[in-house]
N, C-alpha and C. Protein backbone atom coordinates (compact mmCIF):
# COMPACT_ATOMS: atom_id res chain seq x y z
N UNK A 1 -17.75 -2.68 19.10
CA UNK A 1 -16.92 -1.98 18.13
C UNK A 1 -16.71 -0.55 18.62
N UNK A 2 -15.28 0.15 18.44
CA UNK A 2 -14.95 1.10 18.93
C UNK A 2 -14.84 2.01 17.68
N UNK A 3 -14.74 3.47 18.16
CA UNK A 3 -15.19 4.51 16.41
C UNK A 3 -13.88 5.79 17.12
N UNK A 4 -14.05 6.35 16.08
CA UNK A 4 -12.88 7.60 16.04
C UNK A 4 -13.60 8.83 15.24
N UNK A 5 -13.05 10.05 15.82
CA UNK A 5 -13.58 10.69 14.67
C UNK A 5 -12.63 11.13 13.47
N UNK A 6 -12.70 11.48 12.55
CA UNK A 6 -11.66 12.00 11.55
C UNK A 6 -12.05 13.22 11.07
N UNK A 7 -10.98 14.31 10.79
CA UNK A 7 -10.90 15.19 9.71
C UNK A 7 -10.97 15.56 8.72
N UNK A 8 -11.23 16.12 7.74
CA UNK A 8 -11.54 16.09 6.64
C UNK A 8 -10.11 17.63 6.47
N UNK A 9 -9.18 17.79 6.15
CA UNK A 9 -8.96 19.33 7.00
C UNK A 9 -9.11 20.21 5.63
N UNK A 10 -8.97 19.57 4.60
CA UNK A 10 -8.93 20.52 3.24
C UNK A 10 -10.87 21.42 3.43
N UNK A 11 -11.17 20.45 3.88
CA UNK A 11 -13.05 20.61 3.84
C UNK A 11 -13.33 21.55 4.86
N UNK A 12 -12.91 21.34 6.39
CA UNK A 12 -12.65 21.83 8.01
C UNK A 12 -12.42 23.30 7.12
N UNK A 13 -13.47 24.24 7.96
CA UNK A 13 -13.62 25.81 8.28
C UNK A 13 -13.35 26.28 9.58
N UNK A 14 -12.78 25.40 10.17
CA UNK A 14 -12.87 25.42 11.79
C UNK A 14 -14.37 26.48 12.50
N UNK A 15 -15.03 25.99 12.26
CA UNK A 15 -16.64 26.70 12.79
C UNK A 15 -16.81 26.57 13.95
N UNK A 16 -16.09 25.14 14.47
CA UNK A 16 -15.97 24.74 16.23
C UNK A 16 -17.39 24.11 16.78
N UNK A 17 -18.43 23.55 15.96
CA UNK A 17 -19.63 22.99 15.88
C UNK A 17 -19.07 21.64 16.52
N UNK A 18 -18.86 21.27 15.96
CA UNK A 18 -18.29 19.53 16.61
C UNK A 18 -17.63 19.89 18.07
N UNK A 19 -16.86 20.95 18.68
CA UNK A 19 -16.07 21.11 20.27
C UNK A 19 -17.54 21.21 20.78
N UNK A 20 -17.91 22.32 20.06
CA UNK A 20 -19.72 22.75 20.97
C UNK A 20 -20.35 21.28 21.36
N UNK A 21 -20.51 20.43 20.46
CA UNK A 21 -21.38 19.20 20.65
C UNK A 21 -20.68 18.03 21.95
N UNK A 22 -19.51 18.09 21.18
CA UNK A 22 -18.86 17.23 21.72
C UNK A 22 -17.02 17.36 22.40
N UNK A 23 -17.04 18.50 23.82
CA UNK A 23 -16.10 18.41 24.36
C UNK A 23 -15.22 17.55 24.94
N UNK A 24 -16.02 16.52 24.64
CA UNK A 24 -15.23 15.28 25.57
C UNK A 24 -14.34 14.73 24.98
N UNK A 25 -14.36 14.98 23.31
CA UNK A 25 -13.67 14.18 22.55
C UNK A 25 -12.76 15.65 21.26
N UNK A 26 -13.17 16.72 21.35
CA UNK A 26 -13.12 17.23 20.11
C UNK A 26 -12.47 18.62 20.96
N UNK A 27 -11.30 19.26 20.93
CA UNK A 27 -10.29 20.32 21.29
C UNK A 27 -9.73 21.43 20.17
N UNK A 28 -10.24 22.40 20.07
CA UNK A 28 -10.05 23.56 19.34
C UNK A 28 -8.40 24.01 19.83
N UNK A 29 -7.79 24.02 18.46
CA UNK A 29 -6.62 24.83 18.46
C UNK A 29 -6.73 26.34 18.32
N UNK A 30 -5.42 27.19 18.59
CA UNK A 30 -5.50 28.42 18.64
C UNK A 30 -5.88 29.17 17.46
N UNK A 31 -6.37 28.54 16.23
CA UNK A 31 -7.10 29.03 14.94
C UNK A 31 -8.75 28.80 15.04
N UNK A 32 -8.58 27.72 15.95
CA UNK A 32 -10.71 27.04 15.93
C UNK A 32 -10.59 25.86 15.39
N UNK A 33 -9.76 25.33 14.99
CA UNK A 33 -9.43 24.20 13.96
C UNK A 33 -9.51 22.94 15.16
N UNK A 34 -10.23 22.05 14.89
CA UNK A 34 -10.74 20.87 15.96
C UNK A 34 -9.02 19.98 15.60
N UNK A 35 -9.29 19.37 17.16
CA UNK A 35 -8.26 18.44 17.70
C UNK A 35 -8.68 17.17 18.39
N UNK A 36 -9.22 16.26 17.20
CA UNK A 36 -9.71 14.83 18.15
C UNK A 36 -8.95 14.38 18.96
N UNK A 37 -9.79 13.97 19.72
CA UNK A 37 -8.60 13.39 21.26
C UNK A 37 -9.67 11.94 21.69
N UNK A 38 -8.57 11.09 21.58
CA UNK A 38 -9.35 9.39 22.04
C UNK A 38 -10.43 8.62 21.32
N UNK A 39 -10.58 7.76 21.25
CA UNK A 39 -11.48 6.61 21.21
C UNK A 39 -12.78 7.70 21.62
N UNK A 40 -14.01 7.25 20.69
CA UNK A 40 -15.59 7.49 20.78
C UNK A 40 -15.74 6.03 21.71
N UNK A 41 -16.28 6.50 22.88
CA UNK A 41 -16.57 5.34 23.86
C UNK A 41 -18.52 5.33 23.51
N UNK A 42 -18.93 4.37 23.76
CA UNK A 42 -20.29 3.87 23.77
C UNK A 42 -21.29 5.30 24.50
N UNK A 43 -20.85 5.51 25.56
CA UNK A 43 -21.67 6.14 25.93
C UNK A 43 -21.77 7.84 25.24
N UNK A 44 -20.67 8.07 24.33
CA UNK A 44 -20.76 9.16 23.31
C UNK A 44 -20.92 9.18 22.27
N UNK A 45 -21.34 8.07 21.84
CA UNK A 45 -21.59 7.72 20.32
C UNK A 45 -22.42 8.41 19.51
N UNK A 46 -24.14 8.39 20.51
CA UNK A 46 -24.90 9.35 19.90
C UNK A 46 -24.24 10.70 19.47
N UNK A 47 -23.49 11.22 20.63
CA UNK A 47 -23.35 12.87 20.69
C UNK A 47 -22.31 12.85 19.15
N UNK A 48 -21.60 11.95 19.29
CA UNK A 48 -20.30 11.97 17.87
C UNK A 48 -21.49 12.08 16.83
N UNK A 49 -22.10 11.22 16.67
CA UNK A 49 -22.98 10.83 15.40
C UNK A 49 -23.55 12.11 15.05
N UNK A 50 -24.07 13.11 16.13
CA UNK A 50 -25.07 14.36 16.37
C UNK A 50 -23.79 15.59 15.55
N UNK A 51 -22.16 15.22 16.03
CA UNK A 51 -21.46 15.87 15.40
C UNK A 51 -20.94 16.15 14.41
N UNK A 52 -21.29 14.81 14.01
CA UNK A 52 -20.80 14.42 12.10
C UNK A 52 -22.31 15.01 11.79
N UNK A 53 -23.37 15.07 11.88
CA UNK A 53 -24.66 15.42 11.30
C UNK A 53 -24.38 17.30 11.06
N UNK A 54 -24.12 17.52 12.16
CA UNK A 54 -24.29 19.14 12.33
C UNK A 54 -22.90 19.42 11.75
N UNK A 55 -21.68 19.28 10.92
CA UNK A 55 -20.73 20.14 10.49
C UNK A 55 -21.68 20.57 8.96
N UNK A 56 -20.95 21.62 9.09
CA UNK A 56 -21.62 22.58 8.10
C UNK A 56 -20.25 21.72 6.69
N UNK A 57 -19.54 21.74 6.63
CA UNK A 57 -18.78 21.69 5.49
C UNK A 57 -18.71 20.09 4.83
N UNK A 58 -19.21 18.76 5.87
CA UNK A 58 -19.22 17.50 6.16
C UNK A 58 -17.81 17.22 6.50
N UNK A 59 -16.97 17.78 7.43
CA UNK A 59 -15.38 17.38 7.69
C UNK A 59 -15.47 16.57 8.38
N UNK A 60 -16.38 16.15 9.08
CA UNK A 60 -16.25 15.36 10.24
C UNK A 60 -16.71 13.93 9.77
N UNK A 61 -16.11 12.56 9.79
CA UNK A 61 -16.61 11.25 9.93
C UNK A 61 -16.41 10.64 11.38
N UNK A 62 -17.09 9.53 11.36
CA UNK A 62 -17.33 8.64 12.23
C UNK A 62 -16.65 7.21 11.69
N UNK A 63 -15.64 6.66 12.03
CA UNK A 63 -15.00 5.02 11.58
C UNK A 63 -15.15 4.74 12.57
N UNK A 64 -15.39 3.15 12.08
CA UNK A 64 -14.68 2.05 12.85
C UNK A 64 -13.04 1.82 13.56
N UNK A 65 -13.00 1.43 14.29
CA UNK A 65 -11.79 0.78 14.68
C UNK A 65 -11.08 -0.31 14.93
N UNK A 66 -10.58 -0.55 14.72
CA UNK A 66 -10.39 -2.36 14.96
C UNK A 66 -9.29 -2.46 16.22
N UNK A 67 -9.27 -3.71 16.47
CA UNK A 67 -9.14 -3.52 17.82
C UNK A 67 -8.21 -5.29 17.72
């Protein structure tokens, strides 16, 4: 099973906690405001999971994807 992350943006303070954790997947716009980019592949799952844990405001989820 493949995962995504999502926004929350009304919630999103842009704090930039989730880019810090996870650059591979998560791109700050010119405000700080995160920009998911791709599919959560297996081998980043933990680090996503570590990113949804650490937002301060809870903007960040973790879904499923279907495929």
């Amino acid at each position: 099973m493949s995962h995504r992350l999502r926004v929350d943006w009304p919630a999103c303070k842009g704090r930039g906690l989730c880019f810090e954790i996870l650059p591979e997947r998560v791109a700050l716009d010119e405000w700080g405001y995160p920009i998911v980019t791709g599919e959560v592949t297996p081998d980043l799952l933990a680090l996503a999971r570590e990113a949804v844990r650490s937002c301060p405001t809870l903007a960040l989820r973790l879904v499923p994807t279907q495929r």
